[in-house]
PDB file of N, CA and C in Angstrom:
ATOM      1  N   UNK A   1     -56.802  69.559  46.578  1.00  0.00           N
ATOM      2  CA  UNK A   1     -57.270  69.298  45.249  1.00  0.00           C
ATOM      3  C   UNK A   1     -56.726  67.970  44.755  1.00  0.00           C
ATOM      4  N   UNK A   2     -55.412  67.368  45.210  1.00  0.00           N
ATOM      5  CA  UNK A   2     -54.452  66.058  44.801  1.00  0.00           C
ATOM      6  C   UNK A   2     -55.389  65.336  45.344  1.00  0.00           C
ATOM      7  N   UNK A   3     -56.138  65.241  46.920  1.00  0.00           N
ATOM      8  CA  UNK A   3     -56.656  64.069  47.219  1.00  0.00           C
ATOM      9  C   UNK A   3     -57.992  64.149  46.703  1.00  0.00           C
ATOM     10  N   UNK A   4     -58.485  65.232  46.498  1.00  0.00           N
ATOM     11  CA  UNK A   4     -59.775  64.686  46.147  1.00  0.00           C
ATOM     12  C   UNK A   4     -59.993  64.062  44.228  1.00  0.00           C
ATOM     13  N   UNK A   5     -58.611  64.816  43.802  1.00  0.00           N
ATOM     14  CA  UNK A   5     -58.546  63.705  42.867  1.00  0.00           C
ATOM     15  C   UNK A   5     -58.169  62.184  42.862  1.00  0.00           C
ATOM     16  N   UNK A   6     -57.041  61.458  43.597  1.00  0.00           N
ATOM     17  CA  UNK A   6     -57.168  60.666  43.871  1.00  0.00           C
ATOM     18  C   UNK A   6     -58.411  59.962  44.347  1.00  0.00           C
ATOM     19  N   UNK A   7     -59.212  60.492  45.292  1.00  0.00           N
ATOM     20  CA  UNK A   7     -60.445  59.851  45.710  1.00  0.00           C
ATOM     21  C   UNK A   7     -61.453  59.563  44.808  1.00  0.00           C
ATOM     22  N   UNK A   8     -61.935  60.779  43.853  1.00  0.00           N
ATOM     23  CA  UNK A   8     -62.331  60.439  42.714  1.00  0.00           C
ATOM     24  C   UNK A   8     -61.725  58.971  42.169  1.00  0.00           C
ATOM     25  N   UNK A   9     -60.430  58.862  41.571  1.00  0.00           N
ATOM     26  CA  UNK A   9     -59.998  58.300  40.623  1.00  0.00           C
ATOM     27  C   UNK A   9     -60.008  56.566  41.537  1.00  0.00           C
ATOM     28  N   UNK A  10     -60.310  56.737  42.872  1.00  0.00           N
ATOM     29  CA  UNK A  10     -60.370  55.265  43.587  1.00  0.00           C
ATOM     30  C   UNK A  10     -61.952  54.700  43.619  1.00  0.00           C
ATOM     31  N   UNK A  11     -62.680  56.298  43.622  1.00  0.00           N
ATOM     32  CA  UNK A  11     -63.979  56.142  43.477  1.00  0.00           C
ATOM     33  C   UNK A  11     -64.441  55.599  42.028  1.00  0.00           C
ATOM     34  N   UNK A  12     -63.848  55.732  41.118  1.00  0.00           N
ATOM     35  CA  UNK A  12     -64.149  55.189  39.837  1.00  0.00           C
ATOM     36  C   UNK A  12     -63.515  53.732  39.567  1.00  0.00           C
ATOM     37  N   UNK A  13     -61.910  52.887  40.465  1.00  0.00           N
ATOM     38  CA  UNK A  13     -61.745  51.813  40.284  1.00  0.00           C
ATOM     39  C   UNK A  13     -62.402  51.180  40.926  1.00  0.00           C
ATOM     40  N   UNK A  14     -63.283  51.884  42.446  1.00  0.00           N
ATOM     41  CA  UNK A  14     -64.237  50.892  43.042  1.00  0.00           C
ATOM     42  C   UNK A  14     -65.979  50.505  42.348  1.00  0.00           C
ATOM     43  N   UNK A  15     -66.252  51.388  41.694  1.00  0.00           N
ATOM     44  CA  UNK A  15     -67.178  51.462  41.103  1.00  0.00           C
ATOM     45  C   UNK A  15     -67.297  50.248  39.955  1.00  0.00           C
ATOM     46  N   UNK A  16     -66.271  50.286  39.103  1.00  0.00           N
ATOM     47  CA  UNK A  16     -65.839  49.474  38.080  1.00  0.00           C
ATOM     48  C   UNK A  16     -65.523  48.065  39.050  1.00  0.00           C
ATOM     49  N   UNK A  17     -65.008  47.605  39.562  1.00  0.00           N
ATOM     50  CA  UNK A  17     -65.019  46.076  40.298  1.00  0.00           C
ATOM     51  C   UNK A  17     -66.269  46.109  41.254  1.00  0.00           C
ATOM     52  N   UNK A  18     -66.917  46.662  41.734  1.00  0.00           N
ATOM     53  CA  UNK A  18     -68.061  46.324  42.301  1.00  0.00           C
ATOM     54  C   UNK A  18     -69.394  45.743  42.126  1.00  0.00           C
ATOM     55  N   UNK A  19     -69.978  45.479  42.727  1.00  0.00           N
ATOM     56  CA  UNK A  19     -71.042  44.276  42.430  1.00  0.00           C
ATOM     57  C   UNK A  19     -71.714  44.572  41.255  1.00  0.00           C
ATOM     58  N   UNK A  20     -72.262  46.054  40.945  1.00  0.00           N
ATOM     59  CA  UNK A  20     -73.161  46.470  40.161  1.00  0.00           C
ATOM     60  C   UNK A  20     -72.367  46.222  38.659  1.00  0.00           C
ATOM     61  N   UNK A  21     -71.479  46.711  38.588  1.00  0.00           N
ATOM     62  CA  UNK A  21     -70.475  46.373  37.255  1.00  0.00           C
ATOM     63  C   UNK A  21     -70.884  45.009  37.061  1.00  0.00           C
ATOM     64  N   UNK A  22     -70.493  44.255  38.651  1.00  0.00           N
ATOM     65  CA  UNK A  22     -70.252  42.471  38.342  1.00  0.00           C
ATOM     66  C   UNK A  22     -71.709  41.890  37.484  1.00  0.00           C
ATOM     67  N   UNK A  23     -72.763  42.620  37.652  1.00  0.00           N
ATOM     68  CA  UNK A  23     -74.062  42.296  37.554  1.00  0.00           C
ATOM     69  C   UNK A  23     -74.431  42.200  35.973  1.00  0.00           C
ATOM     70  N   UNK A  24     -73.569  43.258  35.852  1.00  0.00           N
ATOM     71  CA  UNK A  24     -73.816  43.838  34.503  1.00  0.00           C
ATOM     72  C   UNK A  24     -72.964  43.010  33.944  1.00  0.00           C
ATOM     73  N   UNK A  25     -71.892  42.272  33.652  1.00  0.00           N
ATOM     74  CA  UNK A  25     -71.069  41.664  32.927  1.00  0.00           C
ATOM     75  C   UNK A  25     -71.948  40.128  32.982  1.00  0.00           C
ATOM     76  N   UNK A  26     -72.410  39.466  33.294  1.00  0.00           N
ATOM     77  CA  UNK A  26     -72.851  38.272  33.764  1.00  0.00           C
ATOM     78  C   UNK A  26     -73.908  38.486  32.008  1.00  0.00           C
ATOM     79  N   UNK A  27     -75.220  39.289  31.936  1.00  0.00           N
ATOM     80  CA  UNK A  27     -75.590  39.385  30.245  1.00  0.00           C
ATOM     81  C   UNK A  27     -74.880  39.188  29.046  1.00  0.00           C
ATOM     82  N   UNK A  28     -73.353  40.068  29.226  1.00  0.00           N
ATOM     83  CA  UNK A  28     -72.817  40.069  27.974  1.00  0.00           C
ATOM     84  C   UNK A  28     -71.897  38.719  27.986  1.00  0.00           C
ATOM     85  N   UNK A  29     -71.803  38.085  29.185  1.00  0.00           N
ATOM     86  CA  UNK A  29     -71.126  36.864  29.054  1.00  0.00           C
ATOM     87  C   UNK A  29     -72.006  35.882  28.238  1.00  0.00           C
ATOM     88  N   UNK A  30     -73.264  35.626  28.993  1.00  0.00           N
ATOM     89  CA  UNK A  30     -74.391  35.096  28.368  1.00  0.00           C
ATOM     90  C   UNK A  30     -74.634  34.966  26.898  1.00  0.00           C
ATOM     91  N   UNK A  31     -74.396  36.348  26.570  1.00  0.00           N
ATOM     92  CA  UNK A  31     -74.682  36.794  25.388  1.00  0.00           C
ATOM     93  C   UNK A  31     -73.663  36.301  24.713  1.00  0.00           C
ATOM     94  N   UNK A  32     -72.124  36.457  24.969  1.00  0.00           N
ATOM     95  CA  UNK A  32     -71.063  36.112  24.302  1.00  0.00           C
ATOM     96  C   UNK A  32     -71.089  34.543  24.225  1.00  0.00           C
ATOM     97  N   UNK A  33     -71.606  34.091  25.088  1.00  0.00           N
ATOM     98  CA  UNK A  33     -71.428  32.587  24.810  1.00  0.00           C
ATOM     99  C   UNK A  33     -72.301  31.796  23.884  1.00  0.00           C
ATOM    100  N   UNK A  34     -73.294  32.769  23.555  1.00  0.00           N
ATOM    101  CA  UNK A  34     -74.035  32.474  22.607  1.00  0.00           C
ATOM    102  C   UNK A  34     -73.480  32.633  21.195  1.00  0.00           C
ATOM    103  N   UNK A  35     -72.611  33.311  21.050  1.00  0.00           N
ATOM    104  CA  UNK A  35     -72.473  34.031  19.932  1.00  0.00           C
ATOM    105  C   UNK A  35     -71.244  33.614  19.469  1.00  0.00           C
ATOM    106  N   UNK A  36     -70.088  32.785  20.436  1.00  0.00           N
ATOM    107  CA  UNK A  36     -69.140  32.245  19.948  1.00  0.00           C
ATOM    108  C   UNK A  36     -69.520  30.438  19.524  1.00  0.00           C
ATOM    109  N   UNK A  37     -70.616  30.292  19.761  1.00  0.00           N
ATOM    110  CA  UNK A  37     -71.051  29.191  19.390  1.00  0.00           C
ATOM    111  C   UNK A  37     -71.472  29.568  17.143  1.00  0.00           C
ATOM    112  N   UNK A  38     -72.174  30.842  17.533  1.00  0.00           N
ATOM    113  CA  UNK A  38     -72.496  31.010  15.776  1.00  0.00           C
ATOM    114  C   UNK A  38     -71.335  31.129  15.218  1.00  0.00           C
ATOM    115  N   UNK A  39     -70.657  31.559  15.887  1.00  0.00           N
ATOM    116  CA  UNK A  39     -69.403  32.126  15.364  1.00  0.00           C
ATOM    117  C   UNK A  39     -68.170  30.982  14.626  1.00  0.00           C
ATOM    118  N   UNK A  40     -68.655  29.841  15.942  1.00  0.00           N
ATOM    119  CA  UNK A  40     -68.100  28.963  15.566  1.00  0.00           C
ATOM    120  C   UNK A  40     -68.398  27.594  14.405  1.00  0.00           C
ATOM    121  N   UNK A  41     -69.907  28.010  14.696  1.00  0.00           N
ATOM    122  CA  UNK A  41     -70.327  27.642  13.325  1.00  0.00           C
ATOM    123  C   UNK A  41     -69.989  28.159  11.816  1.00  0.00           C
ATOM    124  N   UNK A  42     -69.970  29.490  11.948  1.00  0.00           N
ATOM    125  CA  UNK A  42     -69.561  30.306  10.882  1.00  0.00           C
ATOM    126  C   UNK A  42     -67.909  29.730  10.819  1.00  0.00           C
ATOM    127  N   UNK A  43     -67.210  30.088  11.438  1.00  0.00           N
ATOM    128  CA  UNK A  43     -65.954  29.531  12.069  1.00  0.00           C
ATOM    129  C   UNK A  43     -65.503  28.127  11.110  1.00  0.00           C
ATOM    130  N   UNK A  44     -66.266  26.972  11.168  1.00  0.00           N
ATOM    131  CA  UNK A  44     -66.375  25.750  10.378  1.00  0.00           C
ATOM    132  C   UNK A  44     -66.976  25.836   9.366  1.00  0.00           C
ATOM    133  N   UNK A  45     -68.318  26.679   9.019  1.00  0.00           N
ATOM    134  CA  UNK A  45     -67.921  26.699   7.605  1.00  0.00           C
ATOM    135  C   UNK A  45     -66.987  27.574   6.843  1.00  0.00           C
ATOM    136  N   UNK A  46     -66.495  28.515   7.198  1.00  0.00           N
ATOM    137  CA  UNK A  46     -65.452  29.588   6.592  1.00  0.00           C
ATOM    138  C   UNK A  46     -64.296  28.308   6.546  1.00  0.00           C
ATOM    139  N   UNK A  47     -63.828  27.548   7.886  1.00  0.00           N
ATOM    140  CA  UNK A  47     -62.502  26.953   7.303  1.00  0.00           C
ATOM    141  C   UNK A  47     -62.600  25.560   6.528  1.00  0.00           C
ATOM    142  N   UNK A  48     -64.096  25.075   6.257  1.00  0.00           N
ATOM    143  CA  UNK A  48     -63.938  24.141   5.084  1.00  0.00           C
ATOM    144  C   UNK A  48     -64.286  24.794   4.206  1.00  0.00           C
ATOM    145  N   UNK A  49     -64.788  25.790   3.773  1.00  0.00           N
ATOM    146  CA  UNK A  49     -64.807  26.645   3.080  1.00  0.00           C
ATOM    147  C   UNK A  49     -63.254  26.940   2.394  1.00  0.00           C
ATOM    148  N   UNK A  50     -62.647  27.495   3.249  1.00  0.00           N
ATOM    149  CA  UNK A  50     -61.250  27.819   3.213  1.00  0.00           C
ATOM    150  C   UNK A  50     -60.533  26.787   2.694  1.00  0.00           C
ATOM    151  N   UNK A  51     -60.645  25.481   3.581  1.00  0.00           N
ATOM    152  CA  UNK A  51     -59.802  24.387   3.201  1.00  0.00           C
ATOM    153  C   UNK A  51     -60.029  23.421   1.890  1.00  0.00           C
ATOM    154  N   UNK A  52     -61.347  23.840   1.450  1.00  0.00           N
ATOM    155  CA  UNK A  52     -61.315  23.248   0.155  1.00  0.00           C
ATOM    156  C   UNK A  52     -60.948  24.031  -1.032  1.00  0.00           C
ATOM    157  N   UNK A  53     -61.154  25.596  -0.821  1.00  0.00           N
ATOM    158  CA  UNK A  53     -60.381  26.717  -1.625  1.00  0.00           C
ATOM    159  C   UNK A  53     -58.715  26.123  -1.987  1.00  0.00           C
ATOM    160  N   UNK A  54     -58.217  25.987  -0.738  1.00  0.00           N
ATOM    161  CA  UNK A  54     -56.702  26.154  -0.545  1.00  0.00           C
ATOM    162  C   UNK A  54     -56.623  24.717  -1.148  1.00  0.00           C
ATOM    163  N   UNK A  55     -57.367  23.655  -0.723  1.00  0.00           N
ATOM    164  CA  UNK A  55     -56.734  22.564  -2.167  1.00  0.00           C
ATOM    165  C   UNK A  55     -57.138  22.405  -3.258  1.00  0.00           C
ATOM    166  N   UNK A  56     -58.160  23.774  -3.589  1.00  0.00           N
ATOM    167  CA  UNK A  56     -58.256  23.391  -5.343  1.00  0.00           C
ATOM    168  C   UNK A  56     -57.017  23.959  -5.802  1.00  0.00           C
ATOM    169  N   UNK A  57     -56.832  25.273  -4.892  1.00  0.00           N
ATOM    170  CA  UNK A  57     -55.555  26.006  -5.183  1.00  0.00           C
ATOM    171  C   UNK A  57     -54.637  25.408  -5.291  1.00  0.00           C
ATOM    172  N   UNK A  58     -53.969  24.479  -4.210  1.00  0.00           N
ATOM    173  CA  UNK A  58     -53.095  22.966  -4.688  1.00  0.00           C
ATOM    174  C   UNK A  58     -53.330  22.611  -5.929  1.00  0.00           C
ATOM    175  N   UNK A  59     -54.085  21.944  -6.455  1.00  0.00           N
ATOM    176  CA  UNK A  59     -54.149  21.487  -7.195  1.00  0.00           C
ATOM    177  C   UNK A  59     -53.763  22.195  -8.793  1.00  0.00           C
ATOM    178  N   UNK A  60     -54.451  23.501  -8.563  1.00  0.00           N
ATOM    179  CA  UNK A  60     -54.126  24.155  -9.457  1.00  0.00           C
ATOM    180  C   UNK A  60     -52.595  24.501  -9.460  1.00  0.00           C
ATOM    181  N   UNK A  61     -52.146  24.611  -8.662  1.00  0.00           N
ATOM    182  CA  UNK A  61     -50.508  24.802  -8.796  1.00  0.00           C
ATOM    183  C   UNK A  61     -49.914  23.672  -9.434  1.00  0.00           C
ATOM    184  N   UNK A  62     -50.212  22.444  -8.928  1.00  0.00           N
ATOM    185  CA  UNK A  62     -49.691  20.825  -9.043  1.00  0.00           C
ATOM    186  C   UNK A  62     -49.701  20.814 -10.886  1.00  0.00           C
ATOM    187  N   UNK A  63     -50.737  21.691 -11.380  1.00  0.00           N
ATOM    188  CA  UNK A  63     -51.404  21.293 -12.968  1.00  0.00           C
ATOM    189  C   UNK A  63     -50.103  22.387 -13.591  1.00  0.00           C
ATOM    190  N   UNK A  64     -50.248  23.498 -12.813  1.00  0.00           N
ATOM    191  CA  UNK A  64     -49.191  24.266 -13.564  1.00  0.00           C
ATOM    192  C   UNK A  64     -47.811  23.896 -13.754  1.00  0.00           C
ATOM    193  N   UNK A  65     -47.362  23.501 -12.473  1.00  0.00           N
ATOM    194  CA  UNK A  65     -45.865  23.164 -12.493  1.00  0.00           C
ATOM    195  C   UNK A  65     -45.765  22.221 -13.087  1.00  0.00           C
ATOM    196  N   UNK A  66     -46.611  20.935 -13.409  1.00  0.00           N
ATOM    197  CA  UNK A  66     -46.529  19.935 -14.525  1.00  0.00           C
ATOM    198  C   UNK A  66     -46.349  20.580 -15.476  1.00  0.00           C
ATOM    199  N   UNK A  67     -47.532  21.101 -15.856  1.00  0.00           N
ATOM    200  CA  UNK A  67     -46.861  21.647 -17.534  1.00  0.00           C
ATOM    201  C   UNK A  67     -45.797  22.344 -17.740  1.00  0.00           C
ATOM    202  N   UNK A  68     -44.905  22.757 -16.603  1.00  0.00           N
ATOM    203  CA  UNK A  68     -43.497  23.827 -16.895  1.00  0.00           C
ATOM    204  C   UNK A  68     -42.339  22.469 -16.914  1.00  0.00           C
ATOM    205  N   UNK A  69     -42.844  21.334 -16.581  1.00  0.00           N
ATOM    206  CA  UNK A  69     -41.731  19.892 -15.998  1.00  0.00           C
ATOM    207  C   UNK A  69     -41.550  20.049 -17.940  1.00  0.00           C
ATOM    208  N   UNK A  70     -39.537  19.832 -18.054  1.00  0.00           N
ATOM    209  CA  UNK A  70     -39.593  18.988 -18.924  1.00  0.00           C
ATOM    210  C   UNK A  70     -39.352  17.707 -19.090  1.00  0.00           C
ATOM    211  N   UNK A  71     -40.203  16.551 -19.741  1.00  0.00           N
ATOM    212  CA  UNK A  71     -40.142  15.282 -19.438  1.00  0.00           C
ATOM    213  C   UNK A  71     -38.838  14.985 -20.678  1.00  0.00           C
ATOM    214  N   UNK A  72     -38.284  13.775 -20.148  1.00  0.00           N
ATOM    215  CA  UNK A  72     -37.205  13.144 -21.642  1.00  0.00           C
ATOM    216  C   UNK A  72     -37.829  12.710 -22.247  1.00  0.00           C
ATOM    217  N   UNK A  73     -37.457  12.435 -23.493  1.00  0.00           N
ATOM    218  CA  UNK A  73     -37.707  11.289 -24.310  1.00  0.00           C
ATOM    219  C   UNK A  73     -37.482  10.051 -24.399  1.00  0.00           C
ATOM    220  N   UNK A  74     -38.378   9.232 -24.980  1.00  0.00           N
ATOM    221  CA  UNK A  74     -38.056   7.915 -25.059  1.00  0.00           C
ATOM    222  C   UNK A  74     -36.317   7.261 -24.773  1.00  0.00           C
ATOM    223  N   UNK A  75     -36.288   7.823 -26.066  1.00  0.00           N
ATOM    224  CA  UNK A  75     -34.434   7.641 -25.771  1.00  0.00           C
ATOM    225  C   UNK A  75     -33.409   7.759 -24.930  1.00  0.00           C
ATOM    226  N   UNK A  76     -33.924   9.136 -24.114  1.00  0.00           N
ATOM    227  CA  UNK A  76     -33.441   9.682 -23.116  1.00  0.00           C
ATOM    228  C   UNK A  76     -33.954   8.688 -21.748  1.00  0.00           C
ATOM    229  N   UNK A  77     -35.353   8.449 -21.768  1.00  0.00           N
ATOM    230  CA  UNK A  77     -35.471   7.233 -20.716  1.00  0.00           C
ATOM    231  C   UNK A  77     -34.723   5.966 -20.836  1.00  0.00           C
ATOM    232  N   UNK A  78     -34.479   5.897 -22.221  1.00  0.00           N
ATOM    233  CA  UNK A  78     -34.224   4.218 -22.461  1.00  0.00           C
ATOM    234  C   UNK A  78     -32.412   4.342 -21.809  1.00  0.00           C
ATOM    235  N   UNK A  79     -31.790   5.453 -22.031  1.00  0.00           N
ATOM    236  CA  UNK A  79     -30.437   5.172 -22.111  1.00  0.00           C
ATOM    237  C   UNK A  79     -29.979   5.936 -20.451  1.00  0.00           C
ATOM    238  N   UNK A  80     -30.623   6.432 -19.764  1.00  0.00           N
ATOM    239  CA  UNK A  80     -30.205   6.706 -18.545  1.00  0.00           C
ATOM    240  C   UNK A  80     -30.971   5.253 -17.611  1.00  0.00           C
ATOM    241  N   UNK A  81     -32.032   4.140 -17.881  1.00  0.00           N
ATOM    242  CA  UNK A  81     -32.574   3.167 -17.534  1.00  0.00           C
ATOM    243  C   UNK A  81     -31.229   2.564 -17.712  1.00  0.00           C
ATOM    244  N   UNK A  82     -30.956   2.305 -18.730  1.00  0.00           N
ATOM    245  CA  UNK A  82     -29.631   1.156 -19.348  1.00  0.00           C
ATOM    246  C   UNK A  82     -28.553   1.673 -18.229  1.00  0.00           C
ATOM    247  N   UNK A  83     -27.951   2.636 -17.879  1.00  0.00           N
ATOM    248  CA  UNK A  83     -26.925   3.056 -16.927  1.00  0.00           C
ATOM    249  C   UNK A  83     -26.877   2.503 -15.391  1.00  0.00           C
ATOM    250  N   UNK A  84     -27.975   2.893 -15.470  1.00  0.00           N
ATOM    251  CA  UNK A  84     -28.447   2.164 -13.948  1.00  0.00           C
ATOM    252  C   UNK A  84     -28.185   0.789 -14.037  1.00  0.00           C
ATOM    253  N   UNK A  85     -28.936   0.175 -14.568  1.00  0.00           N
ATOM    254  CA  UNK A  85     -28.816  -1.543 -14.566  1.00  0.00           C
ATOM    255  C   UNK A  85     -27.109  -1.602 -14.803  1.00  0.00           C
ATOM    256  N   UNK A  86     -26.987  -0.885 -15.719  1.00  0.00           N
ATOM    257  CA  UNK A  86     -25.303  -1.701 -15.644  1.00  0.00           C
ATOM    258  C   UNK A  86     -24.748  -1.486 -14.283  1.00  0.00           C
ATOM    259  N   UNK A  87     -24.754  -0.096 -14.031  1.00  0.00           N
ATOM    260  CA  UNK A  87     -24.153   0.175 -12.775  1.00  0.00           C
ATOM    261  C   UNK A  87     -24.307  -0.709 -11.209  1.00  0.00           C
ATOM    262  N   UNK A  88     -25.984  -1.478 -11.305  1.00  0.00           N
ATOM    263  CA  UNK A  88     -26.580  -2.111 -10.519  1.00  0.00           C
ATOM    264  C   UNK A  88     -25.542  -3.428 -10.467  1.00  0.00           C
ATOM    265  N   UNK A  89     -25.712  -3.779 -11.711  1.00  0.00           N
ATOM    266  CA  UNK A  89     -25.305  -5.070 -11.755  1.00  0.00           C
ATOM    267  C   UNK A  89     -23.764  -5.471 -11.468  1.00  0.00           C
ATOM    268  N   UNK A  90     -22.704  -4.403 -11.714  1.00  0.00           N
ATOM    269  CA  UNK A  90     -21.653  -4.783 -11.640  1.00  0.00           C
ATOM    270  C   UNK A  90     -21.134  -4.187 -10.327  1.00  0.00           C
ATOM    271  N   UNK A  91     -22.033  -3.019  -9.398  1.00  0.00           N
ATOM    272  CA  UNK A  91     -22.022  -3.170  -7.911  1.00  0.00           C
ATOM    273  C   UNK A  91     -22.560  -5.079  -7.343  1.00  0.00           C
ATOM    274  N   UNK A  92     -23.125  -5.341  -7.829  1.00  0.00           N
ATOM    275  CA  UNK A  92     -23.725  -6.856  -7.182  1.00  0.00           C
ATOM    276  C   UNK A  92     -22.859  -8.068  -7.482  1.00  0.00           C
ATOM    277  N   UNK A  93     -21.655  -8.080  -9.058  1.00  0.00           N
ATOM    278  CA  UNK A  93     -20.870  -8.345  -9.049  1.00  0.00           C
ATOM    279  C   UNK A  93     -19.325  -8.152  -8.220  1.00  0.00           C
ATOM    280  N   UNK A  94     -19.540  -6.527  -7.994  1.00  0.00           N
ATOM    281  CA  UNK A  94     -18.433  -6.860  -7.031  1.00  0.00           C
ATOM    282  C   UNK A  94     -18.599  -7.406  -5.749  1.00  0.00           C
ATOM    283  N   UNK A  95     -19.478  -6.753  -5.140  1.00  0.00           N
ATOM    284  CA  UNK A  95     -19.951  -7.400  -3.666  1.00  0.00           C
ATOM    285  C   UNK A  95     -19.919  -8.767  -3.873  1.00  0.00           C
ATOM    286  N   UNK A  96     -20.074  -9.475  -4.830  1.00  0.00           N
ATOM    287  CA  UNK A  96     -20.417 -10.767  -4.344  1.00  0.00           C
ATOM    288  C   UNK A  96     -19.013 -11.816  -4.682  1.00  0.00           C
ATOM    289  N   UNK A  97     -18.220 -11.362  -5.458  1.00  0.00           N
ATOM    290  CA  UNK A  97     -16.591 -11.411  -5.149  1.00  0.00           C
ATOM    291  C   UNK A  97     -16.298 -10.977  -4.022  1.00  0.00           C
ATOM    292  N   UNK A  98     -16.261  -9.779  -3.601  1.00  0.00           N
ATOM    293  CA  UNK A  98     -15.704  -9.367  -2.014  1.00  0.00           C
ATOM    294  C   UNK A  98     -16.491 -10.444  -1.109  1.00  0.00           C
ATOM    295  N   UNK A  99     -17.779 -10.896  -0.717  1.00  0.00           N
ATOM    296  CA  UNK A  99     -18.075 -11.701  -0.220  1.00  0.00           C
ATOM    297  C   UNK A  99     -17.774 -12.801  -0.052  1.00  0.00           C
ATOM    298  N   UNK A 100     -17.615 -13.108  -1.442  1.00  0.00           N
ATOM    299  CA  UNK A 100     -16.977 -14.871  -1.539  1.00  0.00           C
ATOM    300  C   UNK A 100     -15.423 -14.500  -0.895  1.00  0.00           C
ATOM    301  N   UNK A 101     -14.532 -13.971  -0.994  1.00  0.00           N
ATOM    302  CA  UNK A 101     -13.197 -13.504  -0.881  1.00  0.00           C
ATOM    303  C   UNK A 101     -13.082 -13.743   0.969  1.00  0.00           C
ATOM    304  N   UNK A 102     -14.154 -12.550   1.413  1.00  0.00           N
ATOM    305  CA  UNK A 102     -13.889 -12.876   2.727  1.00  0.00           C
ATOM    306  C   UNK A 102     -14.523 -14.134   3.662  1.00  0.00           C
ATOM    307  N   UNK A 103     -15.579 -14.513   2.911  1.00  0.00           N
ATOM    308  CA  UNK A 103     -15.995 -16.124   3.481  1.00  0.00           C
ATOM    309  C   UNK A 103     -14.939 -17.041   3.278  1.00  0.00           C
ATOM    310  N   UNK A 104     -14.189 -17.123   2.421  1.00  0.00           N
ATOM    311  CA  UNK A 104     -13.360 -18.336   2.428  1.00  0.00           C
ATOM    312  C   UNK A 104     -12.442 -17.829   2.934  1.00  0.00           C
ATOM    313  N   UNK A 105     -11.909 -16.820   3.450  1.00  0.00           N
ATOM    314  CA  UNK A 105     -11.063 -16.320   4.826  1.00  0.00           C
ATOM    315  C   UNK A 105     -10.951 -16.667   5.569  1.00  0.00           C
ATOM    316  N   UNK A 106     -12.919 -16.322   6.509  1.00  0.00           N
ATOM    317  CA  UNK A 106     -13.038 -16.597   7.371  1.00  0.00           C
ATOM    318  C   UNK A 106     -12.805 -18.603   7.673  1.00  0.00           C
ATOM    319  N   UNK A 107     -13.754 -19.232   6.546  1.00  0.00           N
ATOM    320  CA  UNK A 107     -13.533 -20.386   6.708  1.00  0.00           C
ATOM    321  C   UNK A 107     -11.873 -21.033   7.311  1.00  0.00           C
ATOM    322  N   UNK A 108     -10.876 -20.391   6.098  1.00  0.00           N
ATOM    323  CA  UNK A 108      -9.572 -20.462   6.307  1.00  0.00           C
ATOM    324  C   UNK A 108      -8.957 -19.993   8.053  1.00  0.00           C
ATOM    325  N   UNK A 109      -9.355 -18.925   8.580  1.00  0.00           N
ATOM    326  CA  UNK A 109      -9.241 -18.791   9.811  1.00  0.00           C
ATOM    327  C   UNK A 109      -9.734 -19.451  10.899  1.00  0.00           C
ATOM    328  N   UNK A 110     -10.971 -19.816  10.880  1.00  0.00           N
ATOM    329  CA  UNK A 110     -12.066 -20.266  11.717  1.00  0.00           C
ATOM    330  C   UNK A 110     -11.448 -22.156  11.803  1.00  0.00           C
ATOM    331  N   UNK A 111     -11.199 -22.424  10.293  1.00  0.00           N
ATOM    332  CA  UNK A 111     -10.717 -23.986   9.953  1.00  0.00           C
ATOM    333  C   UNK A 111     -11.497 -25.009   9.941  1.00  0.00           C
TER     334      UNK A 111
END
C-alpha cells in the first residue's frame, strides 16, 4: 500500500513537469506578458498619479508648518543682524593682527 502510494505521488510529480503541463503553461505566459504590459501601464499612471498626490501632499505640509514657524520681529531681526556683524568684524580684526604678527616673524626669521 506504501509503494503504491509513493508511485502515485511520483506519478503526479511526473505528470506536473511533463510536456503536457509544459504545453499548457506556454498560453498563460503569453497571456501574462500581455497583461504585465497593461499593468504596467496602469502601473505609470497609478505612480504619477501617486507622485503628484504625494507632492501636493508636500506641499500641503510645507503651508502648514509655515504657519506654526514663529517669525521675529523687525527688532528682533535688526538686533541679532547687528551681533553678527560685530562679531564678524572683530574676528577679521583679530586675524588680521595675528597675521600681520606672524608675517613680520617670518620676515624677521627668513631675513
Amino acid at each position: 500500500m506504501a509503494s503504491m502510494d509513493v508511485a502515485k505521488f511520483f506519478q503526479k510529480k511526473s505528470d506536473q513537469g511533463g510536456g503536457g503541463s509544459g504545453k499548457g503553461q506556454k498560453p498563460p505566459t503569453r497571456v501574462k506578458k500581455a497583461e504585465p504590459s497593461r499593468k504596467a501601464v496602469r502601473k505609470a499612471d497609478e505612480n504619477q498619479a501617486s507622485w503628484l498626490d504625494k507632492f501636493r501632499q508636500y506641499l500641503r505640509e510645507v503651508v502648514y508648518e509655515l504657519r506654526r514657524v514663529v517669525w521675529p520681529s523687525r527688532k528682533e531681526t535688526l538686533g541679532t543682524t547687528s551681533v553678527v556683524l560685530v562679531i564678524v568684524i572683530l574676528c577679521g580684526i583679530f586675524l588680521g593682527i595675528v597675521d600681520l604678527i606672524l608675517s613680520r616673524l617670518i620676515r624677521v626669521v627668513i631675513g
